[in-house]
N, C-alpha and C. Protein backbone atom coordinates (compact mmCIF):
# COMPACT_ATOMS: atom_id res chain seq x y z
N UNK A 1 76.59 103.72 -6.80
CA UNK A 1 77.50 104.01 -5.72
C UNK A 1 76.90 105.14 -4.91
N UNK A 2 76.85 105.06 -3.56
CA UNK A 2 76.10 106.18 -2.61
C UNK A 2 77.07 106.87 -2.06
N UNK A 3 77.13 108.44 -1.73
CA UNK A 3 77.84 109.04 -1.97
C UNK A 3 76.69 109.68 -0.76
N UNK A 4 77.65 110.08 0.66
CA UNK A 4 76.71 110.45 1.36
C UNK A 4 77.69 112.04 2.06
N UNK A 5 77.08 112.93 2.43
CA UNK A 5 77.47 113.96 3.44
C UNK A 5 76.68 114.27 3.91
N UNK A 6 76.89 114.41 5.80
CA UNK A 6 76.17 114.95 6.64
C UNK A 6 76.85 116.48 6.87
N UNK A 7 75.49 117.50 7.29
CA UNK A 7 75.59 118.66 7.76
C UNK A 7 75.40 118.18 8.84
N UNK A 8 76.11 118.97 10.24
CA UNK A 8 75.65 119.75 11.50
C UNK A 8 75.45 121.13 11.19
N UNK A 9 74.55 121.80 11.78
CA UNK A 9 74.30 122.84 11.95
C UNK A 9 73.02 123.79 12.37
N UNK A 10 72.93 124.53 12.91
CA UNK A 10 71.67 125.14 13.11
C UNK A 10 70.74 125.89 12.40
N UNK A 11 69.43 125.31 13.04
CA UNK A 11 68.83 125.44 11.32
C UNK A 11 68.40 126.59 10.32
N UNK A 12 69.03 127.88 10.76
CA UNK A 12 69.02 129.22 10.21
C UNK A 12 70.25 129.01 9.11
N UNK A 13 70.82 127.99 9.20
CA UNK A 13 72.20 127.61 8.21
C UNK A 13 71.95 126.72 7.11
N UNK A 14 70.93 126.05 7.66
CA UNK A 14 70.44 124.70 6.58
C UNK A 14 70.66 124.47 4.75
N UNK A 15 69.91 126.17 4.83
CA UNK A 15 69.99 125.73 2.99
C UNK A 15 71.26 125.96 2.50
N UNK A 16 72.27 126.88 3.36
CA UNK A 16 73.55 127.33 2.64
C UNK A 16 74.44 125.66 2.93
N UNK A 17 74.29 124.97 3.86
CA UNK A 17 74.94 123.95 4.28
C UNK A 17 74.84 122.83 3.58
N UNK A 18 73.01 122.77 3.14
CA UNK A 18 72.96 121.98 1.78
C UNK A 18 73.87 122.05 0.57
N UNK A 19 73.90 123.28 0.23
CA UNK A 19 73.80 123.29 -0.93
C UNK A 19 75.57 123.17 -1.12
N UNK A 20 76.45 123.71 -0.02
CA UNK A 20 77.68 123.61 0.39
C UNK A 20 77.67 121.75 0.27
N UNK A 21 76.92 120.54 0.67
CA UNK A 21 76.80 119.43 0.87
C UNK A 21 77.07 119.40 -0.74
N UNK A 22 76.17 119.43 -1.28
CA UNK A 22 76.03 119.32 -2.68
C UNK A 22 76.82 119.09 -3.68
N UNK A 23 77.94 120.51 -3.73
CA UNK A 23 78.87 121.07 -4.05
C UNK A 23 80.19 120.11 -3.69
N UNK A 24 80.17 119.37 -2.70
CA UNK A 24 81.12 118.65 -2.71
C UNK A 24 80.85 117.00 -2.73
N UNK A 25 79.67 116.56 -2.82
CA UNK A 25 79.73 115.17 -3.53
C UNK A 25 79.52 115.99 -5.14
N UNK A 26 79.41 116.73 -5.73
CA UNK A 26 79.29 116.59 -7.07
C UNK A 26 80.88 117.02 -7.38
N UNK A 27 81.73 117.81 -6.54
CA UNK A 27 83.42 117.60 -7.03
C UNK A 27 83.99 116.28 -6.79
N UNK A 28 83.14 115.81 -5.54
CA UNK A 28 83.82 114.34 -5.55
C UNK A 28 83.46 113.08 -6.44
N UNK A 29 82.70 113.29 -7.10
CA UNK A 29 82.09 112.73 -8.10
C UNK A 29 83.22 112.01 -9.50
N UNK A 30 83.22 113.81 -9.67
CA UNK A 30 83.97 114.44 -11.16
C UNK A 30 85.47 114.06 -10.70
N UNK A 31 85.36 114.44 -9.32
CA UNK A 31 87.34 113.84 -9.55
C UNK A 31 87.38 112.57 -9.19
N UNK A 32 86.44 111.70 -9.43
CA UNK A 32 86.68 110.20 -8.97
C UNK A 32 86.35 109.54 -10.56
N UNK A 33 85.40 110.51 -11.77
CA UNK A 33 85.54 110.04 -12.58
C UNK A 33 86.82 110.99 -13.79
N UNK A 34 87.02 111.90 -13.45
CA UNK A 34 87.82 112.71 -14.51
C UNK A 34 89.24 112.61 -14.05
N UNK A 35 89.73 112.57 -13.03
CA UNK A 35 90.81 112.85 -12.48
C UNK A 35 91.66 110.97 -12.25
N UNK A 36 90.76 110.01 -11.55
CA UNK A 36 90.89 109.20 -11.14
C UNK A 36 90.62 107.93 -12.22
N UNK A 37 89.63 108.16 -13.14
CA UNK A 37 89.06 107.44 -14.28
C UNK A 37 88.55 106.21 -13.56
N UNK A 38 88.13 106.41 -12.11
CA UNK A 38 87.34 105.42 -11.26
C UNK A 38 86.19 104.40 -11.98
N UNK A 39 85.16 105.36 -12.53
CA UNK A 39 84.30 104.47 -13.23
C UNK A 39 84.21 103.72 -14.86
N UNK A 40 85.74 104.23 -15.71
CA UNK A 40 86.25 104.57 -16.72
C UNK A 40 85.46 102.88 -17.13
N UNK A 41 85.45 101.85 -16.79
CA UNK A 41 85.11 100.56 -17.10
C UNK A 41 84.14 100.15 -16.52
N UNK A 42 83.16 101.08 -15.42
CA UNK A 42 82.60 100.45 -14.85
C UNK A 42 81.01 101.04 -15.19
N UNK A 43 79.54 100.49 -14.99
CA UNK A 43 78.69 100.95 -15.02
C UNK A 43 78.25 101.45 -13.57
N UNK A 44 78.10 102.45 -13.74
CA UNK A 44 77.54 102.96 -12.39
C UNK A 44 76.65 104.20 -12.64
N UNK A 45 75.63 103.82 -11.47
CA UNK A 45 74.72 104.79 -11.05
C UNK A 45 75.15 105.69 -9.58
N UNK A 46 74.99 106.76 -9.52
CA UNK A 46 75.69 107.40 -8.46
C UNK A 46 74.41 108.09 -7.70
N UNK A 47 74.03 107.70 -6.22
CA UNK A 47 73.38 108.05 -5.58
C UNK A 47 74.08 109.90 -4.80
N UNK A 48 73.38 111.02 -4.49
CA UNK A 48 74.03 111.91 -3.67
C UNK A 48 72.72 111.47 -2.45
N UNK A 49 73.60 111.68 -1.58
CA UNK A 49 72.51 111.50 -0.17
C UNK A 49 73.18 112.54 0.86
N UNK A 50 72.09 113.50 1.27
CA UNK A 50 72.66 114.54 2.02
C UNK A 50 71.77 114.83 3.40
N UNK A 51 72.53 114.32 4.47
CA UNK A 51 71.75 113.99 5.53
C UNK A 51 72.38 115.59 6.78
N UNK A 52 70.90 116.03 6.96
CA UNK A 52 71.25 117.10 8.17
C UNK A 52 70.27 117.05 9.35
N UNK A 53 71.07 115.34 9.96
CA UNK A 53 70.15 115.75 11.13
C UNK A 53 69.22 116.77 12.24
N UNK A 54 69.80 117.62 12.31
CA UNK A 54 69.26 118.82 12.35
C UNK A 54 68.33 119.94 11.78
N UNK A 55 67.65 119.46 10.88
CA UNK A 55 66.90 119.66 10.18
C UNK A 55 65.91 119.03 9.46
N UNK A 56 65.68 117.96 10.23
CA UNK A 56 64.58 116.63 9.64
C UNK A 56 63.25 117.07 10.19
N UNK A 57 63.09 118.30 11.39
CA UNK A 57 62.18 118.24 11.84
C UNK A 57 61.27 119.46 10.79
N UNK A 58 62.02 120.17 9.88
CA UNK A 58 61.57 121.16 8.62
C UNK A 58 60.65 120.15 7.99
N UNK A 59 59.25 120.96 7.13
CA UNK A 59 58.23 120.07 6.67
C UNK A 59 58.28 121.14 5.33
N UNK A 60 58.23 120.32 3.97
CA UNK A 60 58.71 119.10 3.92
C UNK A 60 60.20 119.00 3.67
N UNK A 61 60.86 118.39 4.38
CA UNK A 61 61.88 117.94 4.50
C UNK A 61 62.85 117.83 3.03
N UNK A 62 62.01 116.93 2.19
CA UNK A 62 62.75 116.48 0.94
C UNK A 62 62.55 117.84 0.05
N UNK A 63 61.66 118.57 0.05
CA UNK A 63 61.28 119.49 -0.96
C UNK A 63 62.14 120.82 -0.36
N UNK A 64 62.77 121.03 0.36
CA UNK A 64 63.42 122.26 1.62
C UNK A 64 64.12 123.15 0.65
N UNK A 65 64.98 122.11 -0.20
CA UNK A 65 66.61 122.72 -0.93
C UNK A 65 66.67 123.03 -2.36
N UNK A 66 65.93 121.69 -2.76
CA UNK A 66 66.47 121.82 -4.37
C UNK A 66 65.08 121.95 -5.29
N UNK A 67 64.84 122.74 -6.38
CA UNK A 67 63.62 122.34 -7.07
C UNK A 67 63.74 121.17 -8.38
N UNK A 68 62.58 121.28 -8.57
CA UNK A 68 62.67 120.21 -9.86
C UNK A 68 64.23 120.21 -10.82
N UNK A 69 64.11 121.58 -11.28
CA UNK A 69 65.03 121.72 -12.41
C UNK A 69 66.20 121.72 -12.17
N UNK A 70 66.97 122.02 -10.83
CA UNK A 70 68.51 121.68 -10.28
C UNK A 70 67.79 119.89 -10.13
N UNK A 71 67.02 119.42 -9.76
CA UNK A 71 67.22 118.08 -9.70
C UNK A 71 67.64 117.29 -11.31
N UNK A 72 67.01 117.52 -11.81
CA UNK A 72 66.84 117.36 -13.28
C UNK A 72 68.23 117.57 -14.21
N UNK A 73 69.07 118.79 -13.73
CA UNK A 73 70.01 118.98 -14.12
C UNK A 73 71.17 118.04 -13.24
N UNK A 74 70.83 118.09 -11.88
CA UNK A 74 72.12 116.98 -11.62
C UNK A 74 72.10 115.94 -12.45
N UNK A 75 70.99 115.67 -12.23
CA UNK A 75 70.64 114.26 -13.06
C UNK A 75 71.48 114.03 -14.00
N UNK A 76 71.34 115.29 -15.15
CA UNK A 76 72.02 115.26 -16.65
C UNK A 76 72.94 115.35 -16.31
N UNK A 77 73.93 116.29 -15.62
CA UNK A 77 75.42 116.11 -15.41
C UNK A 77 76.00 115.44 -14.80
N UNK A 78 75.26 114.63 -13.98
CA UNK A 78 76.16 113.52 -13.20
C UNK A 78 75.81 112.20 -13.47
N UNK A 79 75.48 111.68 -14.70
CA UNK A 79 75.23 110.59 -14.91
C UNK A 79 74.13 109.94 -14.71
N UNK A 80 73.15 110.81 -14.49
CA UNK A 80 71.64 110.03 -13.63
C UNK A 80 71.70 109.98 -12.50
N UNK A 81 72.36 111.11 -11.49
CA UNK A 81 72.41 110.87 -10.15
C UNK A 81 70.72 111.06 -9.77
N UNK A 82 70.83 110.30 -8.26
CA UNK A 82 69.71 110.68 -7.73
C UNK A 82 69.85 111.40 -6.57
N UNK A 83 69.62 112.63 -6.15
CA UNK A 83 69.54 113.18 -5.15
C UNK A 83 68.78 112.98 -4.00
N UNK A 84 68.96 112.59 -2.81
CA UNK A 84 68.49 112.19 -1.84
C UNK A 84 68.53 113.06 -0.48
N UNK A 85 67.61 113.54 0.18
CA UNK A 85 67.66 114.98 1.53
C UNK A 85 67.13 113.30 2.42
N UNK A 86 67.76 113.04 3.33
CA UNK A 86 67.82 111.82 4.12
C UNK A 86 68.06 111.81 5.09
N UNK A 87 67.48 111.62 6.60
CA UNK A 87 68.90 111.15 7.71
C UNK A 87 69.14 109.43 7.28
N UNK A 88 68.08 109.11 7.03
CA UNK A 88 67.54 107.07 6.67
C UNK A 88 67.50 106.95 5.24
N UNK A 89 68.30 106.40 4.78
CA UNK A 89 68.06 105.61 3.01
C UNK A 89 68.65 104.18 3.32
N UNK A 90 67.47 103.45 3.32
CA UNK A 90 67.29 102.16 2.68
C UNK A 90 68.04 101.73 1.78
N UNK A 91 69.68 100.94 1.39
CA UNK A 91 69.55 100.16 0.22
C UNK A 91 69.23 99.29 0.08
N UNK A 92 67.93 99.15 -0.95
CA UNK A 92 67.23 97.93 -1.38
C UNK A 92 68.47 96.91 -2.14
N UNK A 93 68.48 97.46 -3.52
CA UNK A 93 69.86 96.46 -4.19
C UNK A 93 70.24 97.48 -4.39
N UNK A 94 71.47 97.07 -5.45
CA UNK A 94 72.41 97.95 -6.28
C UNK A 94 71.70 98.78 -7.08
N UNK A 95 70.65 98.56 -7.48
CA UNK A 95 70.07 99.69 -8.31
C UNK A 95 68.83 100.10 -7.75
N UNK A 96 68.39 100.35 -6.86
CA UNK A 96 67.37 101.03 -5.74
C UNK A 96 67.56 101.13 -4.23
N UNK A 97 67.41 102.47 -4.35
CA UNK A 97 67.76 103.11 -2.42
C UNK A 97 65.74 103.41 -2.37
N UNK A 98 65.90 103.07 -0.95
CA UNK A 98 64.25 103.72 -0.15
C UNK A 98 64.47 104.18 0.50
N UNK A 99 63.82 105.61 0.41
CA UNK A 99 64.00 106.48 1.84
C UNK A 99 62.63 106.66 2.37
N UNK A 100 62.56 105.76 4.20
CA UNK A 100 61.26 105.17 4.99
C UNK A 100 60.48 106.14 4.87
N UNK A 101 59.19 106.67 5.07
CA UNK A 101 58.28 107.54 5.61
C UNK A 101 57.99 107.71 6.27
């Protein structure tokens, strides 16, 4: 399931706006499985995709916000999420997103 938030903002704001992005697909996550028992029967993989147009023109782009080990850790706490810094993600199928080059 893809789970997307866009920032606006200017790009002296970027990383706090990320990480503000972040912060709320991973509550929306938890209250769609703890609160709601949304996925309680279901198998799911949960994509985060956090798109700030405004900031695509930063190099590199995907590497800007998060390092390995917050990636690694969403991972573990959210079920195997995959974190995605995107304006464009590709869904291939249900179980693979591409983001173009």
């Amino acid at each position: 399931m893809l789970f997307l938030e866009m920032k606006y903002c200017l790009p002296k704001n970027l990383r706090k706006n990320v990480r503000k992005a972040l912060t709320q697909l991973e509550k929306t996550y938890s209250f769609l499985c703890e609160e709601k028992a949304y996925f309680a029967h279901k198998s799911v993989k949960p994509y985060f995709v956090i798109a700030t147009p405004d900031g695509e023109d930063l190099a590199p782009f995907d590497d800007y916000y998060l390092d390995q080990d917050e990636m690694l850790s969403i991972k573990e706490n959210y079920d195997g999420a995959q974190v995605y810094h995107s304006n464009v993600v590709e869904v291939m199928t249900a179980e693979y997103l591409r983001v173009p080059r």
